[in-house]
Protein backbone atom coordinates (compact mmCIF):
# COMPACT_ATOMS: atom_id res chain seq x y z
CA UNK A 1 2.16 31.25 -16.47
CA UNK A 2 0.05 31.58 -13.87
CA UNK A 3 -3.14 33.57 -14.57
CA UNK A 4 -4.44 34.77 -10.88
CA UNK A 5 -3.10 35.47 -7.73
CA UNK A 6 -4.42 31.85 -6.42
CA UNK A 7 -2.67 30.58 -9.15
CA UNK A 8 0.67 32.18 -8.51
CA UNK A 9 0.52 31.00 -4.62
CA UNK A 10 -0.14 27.22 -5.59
CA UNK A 11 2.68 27.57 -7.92
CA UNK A 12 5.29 28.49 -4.80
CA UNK A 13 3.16 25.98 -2.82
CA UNK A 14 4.03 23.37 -4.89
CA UNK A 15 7.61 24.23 -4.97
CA UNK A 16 8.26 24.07 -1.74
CA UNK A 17 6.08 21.02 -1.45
CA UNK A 18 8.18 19.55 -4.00
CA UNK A 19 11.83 20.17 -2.64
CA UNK A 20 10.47 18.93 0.76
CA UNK A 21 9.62 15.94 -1.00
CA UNK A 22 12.67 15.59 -2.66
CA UNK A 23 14.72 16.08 0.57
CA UNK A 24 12.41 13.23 2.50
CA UNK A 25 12.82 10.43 -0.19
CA UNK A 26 16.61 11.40 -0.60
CA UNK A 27 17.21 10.68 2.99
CA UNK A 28 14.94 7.37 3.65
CA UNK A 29 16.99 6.43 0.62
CA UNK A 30 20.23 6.73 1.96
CA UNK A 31 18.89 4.99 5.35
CA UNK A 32 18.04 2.32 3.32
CA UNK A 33 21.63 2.35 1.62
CA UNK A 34 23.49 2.16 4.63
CA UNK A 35 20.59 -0.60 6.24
CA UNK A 36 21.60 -2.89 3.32
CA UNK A 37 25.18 -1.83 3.53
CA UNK A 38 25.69 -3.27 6.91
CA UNK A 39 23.12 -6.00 6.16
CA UNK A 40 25.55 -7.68 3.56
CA UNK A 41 28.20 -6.66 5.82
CA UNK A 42 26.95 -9.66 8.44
CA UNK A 43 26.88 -6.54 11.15
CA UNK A 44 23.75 -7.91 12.12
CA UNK A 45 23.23 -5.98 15.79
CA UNK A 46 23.96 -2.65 13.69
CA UNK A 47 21.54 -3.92 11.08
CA UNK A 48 18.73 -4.19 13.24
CA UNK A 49 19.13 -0.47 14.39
CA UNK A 50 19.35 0.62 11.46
CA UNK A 51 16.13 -1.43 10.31
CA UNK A 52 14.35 0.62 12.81
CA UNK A 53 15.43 3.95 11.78
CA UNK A 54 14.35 2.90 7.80
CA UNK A 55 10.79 1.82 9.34
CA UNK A 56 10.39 4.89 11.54
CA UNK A 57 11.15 6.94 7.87
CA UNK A 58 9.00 5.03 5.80
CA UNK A 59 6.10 5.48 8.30
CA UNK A 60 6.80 9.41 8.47
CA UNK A 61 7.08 9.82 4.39
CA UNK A 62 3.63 7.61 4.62
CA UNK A 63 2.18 10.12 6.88
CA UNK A 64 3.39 13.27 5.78
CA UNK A 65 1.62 11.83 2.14
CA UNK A 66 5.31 11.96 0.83
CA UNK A 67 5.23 8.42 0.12
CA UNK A 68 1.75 6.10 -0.54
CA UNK A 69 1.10 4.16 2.69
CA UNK A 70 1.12 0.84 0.87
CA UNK A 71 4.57 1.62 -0.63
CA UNK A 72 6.01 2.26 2.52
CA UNK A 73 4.75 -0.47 4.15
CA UNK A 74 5.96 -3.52 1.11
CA UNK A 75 9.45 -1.56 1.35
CA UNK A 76 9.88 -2.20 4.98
CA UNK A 77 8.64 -5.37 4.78
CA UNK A 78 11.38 -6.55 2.04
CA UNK A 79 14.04 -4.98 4.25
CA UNK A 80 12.36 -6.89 7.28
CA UNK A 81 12.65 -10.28 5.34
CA UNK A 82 15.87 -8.94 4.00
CA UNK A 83 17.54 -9.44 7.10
CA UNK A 84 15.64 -12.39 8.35
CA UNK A 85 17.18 -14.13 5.32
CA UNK A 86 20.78 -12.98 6.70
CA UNK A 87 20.03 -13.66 9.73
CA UNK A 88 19.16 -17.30 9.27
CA UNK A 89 22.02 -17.87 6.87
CA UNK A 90 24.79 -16.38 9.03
CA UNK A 91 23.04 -18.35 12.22
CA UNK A 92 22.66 -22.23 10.31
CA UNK A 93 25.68 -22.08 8.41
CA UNK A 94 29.22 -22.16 9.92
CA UNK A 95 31.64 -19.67 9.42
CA UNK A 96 34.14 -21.41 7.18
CA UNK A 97 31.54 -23.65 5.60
CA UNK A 98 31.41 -22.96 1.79
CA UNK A 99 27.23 -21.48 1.68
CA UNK A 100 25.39 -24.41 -0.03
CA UNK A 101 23.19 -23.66 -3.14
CA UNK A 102 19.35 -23.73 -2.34
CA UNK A 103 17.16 -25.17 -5.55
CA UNK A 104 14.73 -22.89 -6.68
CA UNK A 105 11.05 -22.98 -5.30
CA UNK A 106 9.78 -24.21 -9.23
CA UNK A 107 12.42 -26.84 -8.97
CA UNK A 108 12.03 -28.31 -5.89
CA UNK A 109 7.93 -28.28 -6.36
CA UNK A 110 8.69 -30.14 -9.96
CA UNK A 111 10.65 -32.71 -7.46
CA UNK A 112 8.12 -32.75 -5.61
CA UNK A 113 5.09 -33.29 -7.78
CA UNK A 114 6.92 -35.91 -9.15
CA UNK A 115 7.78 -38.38 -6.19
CA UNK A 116 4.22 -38.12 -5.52
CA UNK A 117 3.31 -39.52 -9.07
């Protein structure tokens, strides 16, 4: 319980700081639902809009100070690479080509370490 009348008004500040918040995350969160959504999809114009609305989120939730700047930033930048990595799939392989397995990077620098020896 709040003991002064400071104390009582930071208490209703913080809950409506709090639901705000809560309503900001919720909806970057579903931006980034439906980014990834079409992503997978291979809608890959649609993706791109959608990539900017997620950005334009993240940067707002890092300024308002609803998210930390750095966390915004890393998230759009895995959602960036996220669709690079589409991208360049859906662009080298054909479309009824079976998708080929790619060796994993401690794998192929084993191979690699090893010709050299």
């Amino acid at each position: 319980m709040p003991n002064t009348k400071s104390a009582e008004k930071r208490v209703r500040s913080n809950a409506r700081k709090a639901t705000r918040n809560q309503s900001v995350k919720s909806s970057v969160k579903t931006f980034e639902k439906k980014f990834l959504e079409l992503a997978t999809a291979g809608k890959l114009d649609e993706a791109k809009a959608a990539l900017s609305v997620v950005t334009s989120a993240y940067a707002r939730a890092a300024k308002g100070g609803v998210l930390k700047r750095e966390t915004a930033s890393r998230k759009a930048s895995r959602l960036q690479l996220h669709l690079n990595r589409v991208t360049t799939a859906k662009t080298a392989a054909p479309q009824d080509a079976a998708p080929q397995a790619v060796a994993p990077k401690a794998a192929a620098s084993k191979a690699s370490k090893a010709s050299k020896a």
